[in-house]
Protein backbone atom coordinates (compact mmCIF):
# COMPACT_ATOMS: atom_id res chain seq x y z
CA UNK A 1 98.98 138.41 45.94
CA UNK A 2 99.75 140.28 48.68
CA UNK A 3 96.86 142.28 50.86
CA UNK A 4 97.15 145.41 53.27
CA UNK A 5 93.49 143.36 55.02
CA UNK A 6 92.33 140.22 54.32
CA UNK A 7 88.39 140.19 55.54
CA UNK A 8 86.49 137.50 56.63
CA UNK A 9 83.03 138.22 55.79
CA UNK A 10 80.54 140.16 52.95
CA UNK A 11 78.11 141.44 55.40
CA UNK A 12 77.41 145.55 56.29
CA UNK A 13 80.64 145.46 58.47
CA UNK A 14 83.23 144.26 56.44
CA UNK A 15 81.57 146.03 53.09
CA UNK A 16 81.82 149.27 54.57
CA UNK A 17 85.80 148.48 56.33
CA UNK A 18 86.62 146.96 52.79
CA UNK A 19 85.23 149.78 50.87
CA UNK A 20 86.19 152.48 53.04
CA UNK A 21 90.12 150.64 53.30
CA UNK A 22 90.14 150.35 49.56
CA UNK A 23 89.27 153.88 48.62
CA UNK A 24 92.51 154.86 51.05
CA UNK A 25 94.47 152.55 48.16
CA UNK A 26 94.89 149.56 50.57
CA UNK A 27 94.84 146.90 48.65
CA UNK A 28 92.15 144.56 50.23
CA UNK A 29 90.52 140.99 49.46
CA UNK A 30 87.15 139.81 51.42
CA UNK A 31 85.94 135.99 51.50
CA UNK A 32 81.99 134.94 52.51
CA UNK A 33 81.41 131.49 53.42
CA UNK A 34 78.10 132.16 52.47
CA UNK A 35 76.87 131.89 48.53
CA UNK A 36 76.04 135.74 48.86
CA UNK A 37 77.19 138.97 50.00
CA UNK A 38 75.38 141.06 52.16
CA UNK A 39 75.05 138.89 55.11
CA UNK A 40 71.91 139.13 57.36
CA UNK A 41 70.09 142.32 55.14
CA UNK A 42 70.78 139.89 51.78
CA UNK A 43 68.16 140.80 49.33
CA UNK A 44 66.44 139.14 46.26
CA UNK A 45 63.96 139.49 43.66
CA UNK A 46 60.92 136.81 43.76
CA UNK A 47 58.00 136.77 41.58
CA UNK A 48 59.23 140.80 40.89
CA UNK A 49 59.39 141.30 44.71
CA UNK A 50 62.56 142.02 47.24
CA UNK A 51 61.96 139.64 49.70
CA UNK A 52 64.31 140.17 52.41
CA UNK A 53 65.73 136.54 52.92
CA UNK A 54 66.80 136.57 56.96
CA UNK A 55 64.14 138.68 58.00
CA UNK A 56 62.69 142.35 58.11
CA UNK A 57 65.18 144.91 57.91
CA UNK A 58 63.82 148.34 58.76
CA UNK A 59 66.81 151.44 58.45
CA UNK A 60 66.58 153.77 60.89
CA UNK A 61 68.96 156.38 63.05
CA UNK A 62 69.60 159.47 64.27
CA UNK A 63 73.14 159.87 62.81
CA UNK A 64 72.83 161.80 59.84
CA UNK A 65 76.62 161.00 59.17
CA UNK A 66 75.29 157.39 58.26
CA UNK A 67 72.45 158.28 57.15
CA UNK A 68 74.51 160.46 54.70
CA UNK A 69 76.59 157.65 53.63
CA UNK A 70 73.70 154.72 52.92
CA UNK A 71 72.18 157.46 50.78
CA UNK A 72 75.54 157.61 48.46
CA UNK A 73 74.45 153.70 47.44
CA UNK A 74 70.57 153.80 47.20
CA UNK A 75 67.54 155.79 47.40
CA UNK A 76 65.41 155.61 50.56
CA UNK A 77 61.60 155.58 50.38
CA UNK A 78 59.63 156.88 53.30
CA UNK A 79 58.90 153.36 54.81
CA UNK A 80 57.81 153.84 58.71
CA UNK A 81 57.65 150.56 60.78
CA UNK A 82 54.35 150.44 61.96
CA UNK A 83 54.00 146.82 62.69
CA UNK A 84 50.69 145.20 64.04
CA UNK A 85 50.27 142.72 66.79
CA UNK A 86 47.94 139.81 66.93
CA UNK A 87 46.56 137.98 70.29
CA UNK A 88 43.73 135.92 69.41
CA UNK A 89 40.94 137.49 68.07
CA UNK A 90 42.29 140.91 68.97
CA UNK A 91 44.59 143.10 66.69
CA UNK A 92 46.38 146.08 67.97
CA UNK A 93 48.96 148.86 67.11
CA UNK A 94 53.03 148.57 67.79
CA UNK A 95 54.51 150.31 69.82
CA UNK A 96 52.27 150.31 72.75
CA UNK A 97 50.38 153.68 72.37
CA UNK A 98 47.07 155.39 72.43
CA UNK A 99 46.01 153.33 69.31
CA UNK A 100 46.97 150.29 71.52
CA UNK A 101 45.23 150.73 74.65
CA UNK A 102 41.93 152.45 72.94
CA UNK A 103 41.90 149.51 71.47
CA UNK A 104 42.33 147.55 74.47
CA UNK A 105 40.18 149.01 76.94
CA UNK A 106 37.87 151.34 75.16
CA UNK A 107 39.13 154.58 75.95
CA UNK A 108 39.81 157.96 74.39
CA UNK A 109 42.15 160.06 76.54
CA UNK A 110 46.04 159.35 77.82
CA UNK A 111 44.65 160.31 81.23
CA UNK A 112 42.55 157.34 81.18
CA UNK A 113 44.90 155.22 80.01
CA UNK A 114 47.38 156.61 82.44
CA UNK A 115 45.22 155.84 85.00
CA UNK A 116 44.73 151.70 84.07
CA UNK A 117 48.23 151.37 83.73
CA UNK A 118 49.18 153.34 87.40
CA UNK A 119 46.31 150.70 88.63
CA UNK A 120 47.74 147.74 87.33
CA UNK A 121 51.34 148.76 87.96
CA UNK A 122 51.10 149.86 91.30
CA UNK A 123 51.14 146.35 93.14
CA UNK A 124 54.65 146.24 92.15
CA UNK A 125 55.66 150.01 92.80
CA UNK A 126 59.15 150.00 94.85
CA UNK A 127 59.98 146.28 94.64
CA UNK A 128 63.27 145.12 93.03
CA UNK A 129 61.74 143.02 89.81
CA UNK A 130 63.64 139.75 90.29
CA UNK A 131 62.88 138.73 86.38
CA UNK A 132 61.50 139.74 82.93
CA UNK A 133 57.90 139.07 84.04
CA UNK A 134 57.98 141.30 87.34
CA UNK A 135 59.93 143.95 85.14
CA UNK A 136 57.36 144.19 82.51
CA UNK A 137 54.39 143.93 85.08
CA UNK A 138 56.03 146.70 86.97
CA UNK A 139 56.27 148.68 83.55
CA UNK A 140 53.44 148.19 81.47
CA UNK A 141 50.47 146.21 84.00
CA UNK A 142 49.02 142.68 83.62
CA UNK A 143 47.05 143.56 80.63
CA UNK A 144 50.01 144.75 77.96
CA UNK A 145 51.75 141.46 79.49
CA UNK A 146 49.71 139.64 79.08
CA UNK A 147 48.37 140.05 75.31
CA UNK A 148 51.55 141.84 74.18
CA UNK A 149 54.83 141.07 75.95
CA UNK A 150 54.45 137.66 77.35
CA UNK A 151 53.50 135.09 74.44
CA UNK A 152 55.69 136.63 72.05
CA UNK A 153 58.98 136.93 74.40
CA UNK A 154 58.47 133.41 75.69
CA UNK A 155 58.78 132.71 71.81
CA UNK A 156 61.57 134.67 70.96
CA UNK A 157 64.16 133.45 73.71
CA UNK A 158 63.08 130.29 74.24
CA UNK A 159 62.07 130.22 78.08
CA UNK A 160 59.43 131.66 80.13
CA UNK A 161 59.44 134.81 80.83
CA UNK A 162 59.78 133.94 84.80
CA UNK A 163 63.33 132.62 84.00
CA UNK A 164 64.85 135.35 81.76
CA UNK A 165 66.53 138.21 83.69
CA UNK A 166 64.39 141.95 83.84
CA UNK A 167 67.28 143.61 81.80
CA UNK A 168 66.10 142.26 78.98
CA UNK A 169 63.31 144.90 79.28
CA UNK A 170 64.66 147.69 81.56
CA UNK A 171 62.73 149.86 79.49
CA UNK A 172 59.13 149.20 77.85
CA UNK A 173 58.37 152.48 76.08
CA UNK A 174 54.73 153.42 76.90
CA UNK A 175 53.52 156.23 74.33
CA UNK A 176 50.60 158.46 75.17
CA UNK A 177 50.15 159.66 71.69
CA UNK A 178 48.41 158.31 68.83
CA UNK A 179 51.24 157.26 67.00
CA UNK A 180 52.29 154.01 65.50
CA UNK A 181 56.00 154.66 64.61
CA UNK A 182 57.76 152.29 66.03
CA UNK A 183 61.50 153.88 66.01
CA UNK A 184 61.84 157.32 67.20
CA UNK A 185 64.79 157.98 65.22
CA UNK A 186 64.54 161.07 62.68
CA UNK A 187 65.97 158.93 59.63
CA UNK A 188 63.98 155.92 58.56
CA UNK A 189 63.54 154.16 55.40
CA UNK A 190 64.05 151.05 53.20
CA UNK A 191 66.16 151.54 50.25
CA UNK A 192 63.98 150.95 46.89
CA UNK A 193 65.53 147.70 44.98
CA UNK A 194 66.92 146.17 48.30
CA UNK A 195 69.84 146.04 50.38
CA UNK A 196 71.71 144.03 48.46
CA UNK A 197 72.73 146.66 46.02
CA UNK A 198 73.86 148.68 48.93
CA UNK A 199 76.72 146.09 49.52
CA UNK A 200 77.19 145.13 45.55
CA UNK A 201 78.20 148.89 45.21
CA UNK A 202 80.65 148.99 48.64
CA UNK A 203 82.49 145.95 47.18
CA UNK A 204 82.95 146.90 43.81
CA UNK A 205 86.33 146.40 42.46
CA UNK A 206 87.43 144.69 45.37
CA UNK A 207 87.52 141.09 45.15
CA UNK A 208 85.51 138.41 46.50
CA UNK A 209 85.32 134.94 47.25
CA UNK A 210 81.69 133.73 47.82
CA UNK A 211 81.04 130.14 49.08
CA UNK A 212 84.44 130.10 51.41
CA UNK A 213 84.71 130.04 54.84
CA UNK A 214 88.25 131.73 56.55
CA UNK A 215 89.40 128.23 57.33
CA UNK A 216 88.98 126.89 53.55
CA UNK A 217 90.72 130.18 52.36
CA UNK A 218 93.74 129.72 54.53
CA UNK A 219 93.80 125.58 54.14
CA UNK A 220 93.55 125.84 50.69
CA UNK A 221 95.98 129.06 50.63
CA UNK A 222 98.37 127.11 52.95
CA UNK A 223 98.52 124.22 50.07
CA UNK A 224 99.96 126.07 47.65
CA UNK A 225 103.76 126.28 46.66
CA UNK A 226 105.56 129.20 49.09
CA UNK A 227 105.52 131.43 45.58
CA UNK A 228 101.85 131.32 45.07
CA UNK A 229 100.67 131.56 48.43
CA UNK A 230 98.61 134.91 49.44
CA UNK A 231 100.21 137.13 51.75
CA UNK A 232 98.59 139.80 54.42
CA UNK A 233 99.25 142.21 57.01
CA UNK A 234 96.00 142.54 59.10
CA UNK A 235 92.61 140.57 58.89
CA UNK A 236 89.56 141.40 59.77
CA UNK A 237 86.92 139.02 61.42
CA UNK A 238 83.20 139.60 61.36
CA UNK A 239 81.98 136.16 62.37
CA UNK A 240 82.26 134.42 65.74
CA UNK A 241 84.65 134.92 67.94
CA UNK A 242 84.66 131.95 70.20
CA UNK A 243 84.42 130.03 66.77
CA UNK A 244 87.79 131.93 65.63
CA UNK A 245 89.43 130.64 68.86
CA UNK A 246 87.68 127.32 68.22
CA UNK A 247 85.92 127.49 71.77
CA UNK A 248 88.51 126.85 73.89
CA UNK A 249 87.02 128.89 76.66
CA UNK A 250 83.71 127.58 75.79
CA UNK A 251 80.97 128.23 73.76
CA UNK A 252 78.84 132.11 73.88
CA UNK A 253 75.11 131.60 73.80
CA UNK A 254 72.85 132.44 70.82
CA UNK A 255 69.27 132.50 69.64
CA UNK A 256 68.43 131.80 65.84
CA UNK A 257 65.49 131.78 63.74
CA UNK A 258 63.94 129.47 61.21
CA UNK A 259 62.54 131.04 57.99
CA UNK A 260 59.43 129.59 56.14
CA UNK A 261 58.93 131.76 53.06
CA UNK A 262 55.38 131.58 50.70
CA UNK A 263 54.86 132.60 46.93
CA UNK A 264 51.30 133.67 46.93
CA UNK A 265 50.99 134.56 42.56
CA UNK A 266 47.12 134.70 43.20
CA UNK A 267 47.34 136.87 46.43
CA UNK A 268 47.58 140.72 45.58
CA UNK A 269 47.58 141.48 49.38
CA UNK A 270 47.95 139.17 52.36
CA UNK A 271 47.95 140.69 55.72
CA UNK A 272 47.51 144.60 54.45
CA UNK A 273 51.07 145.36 56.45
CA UNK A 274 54.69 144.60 55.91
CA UNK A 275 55.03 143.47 59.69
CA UNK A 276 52.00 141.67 61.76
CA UNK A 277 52.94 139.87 65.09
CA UNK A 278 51.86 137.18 66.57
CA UNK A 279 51.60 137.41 70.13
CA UNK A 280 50.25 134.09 71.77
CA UNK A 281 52.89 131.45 73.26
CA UNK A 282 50.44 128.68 71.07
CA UNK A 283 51.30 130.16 67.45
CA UNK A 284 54.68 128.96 66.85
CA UNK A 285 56.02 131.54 64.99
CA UNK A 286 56.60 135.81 66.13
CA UNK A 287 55.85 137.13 62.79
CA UNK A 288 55.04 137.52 59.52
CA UNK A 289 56.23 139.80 57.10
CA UNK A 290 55.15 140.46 53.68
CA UNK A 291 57.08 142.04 51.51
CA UNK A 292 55.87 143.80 48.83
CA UNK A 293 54.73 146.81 51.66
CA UNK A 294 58.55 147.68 52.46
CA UNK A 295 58.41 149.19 49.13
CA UNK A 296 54.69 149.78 48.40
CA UNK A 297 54.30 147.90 45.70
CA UNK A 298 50.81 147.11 44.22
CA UNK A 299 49.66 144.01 41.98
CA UNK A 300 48.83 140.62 41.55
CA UNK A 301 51.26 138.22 43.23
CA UNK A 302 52.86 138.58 46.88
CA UNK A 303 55.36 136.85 49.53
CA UNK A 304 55.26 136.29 53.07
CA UNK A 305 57.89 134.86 55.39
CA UNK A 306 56.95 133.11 58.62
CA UNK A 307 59.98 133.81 61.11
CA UNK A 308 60.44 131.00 64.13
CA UNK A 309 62.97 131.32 66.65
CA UNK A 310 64.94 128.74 67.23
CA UNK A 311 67.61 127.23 69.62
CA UNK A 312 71.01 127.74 68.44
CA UNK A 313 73.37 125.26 67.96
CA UNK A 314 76.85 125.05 66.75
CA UNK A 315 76.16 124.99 62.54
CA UNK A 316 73.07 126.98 62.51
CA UNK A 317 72.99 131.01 61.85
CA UNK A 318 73.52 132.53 65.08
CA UNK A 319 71.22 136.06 65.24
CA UNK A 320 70.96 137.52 68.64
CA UNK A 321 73.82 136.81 71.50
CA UNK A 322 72.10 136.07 74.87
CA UNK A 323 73.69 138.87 76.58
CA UNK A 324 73.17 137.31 79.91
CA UNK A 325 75.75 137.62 82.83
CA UNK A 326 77.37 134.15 82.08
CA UNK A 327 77.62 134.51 78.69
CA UNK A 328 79.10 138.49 78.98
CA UNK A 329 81.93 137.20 81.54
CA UNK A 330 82.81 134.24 79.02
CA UNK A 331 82.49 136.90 76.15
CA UNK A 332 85.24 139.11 78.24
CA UNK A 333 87.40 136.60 78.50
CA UNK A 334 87.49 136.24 74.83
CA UNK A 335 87.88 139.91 74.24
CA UNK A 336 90.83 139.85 76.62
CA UNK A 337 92.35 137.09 74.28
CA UNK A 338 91.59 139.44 71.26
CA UNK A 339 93.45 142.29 72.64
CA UNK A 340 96.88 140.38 72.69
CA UNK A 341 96.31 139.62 69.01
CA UNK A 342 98.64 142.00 67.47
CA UNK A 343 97.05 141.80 63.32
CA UNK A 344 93.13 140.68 64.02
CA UNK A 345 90.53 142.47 63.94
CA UNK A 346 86.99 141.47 65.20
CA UNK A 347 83.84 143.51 64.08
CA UNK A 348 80.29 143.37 63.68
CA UNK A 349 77.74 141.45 65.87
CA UNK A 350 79.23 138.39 65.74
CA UNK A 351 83.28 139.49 66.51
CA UNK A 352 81.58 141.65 69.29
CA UNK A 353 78.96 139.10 70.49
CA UNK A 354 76.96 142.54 70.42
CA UNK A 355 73.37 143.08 69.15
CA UNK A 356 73.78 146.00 66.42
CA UNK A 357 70.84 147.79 64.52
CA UNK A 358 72.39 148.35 61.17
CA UNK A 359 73.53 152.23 61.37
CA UNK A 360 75.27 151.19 64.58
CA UNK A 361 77.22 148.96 62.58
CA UNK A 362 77.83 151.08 59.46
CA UNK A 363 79.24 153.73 62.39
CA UNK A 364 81.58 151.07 64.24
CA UNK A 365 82.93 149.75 61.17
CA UNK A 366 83.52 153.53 60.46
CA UNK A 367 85.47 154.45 63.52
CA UNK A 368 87.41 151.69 62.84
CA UNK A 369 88.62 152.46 59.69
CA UNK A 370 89.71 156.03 61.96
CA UNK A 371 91.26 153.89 64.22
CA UNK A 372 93.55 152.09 61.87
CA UNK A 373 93.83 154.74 59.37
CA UNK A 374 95.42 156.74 62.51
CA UNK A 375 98.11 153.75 63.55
């Protein structure tokens, strides 16, 4: 056979380029290493449940354009993340707002709170925060830090929060309102049934190849007699690109996570949220989610997932880049090698070592389409 694009990878990126591609009449074939499509917002049904297998996904944007288009391929309930964060004893409201620090110090009024936070941020008024834990002092005070920020990001990347750079947190969104939605963006939801079927119905009629990495499509492809062999004019890469140049520059950076996932058939309703935190550096893992709130469903029987970070290494899943300066000059170095390649492609978080909510993904893999569509 003979294909217009050749994609490597099932997730939102290359299900929107292949579907998009295909309803032009390109004639396009996608293959998943993985034994699933949908990537990272994969979705299945336990004990009557979708649990969302790598993690919470939570839509949300202010593009109506994409919101537009996710709409075509499921229904959206009214889901708003309002996650909860524990530190010891103590349980408080995400994002940090007047539910937060009433909670916190006993108060009513933003002016009061206004007025703790200009005390314990005004030591470090006018000074040049050298790392994450003078930028969040200098944004939030000791005590937000300290219960909120400091455990929990010590967790997630790995390293105290004294050795990770302040523009990790150049902003810290303080909100003076009682108001526990964590996204500010006017379209939020999760699609009832899962993601999955949001992918299932981009791919349709275009074929895939599950359980086959790029190299065993094109070693296996290679094998076969010069008549038999698939052909194509452009591919498309959605996973690594330093693995795609098989690191010769070196290798970027990236933090993974560890899942531990619990079938409770007794349990009608764990933790009474679909997101609680764990804040404290001692409890090994940021979160738990349970997922039967996503979609507000009632019952006996529930599941929870138990999310670790993790150090990455070469093999595991990677899940956020470590957009640090060494690891964005090594990252340029590979785009410059990308631009000279005159029929790849790289998209998605992984071909742009970029961290992407999922509407800024569905709207890249979009203007790409544009882009080529235009050549």
């Amino acid at each position: 056979m003979h294909y217009d694009y050749l994609i490597a990878g099932a997730g939102l990126f290359g299900a929107v380029f292949a579907h998009e591609m295909h309803k032009q009449g390109r004639k396009v074939l996608v293959v998943e290493k993985r034994d699933h499509i949908a990537g990272n917002i994969y979705t299945e049904k336990v004990m009557g449940i979708n649990v969302h297998r790598y993690g919470a996904h939570i839509f949300h944007t202010s593009d109506e354009e994409v919101w537009n288009y996710v709409n075509q391929y499921a229904r959206f309930n009214h889901y708003v993340n309002s996650p909860v964060a524990v530190y010891r004893d103590e349980l408080y409201n995400l994002p940090f707002n007047m539910n937060t620090f009433s909670r916190m110090w006993n108060i009513k009024t933003p002016k009061e709170a206004k007025e703790i936070i200009a005390k314990q941020t005004g030591e470090f008024a006018g000074i040049t925060p050298q790392n994450l834990e003078e930028q969040a002092l200098q944004l939030a005070g000791r005590d937000v830090y300290e219960k909120l920020v400091k455990g929990y990001t010590e967790k997630q990347w790995g390293r105290d929060c004294k050795d990770l750079p302040a523009f990790i947190i150049r902003r810290l969104p303080l909100r003076f309102t009682y108001d526990n939605n964590y996204f500010n963006d006017r379209f939020q939801g999760i699609p009832e049934g899962g993601y999955t079927q949001i992918v299932e119905k981009l791919l349709e009629d275009i074929p895939v190849l599950t359980g086959v990495s790029l190299q065993e499509y094109q070693t296996a492809n290679a094998a076969r007699t010069a008549d038999e062999q698939d052909s194509w004019d452009r591919l498309l890469y959605t996973g690594m690109i330093d693995e795609y140049y098989h690191y010769r520059l070196g290798t970027l950076e990236y933090r993974s996570l560890r899942f531990e996932t619990e079938e409770l058939p007794e349990e009608d309703n764990y933790q009474g949220n679909a997101v609680v935190n764990y804040t404290e550096r001692e409890v090994p893992y940021t979160r738990i989610i349970e997922h039967k709130h996503f979609e507000f469903q009632t019952g006996e029987g529930t599941v929870i997932t138990r999310e670790y970070p993790a150090t990455w290494k070469k093999g595991d899943e990677p899940y956020y880049p470590i957009n640090d300066e060494k690891n964005g000059a090594l990252y340029a170095q590979y785009a410059e090698l990308a631009k000279k390649e005159a029929n790849v492609l790289f998209g998605g978080r992984l071909g742009q070592y970029k961290y992407y909510d999922m509407d800024k993904v569905i709207r890249s893999a979009l203007d790409m389409v544009k882009e080529e569509l235009a050549r």
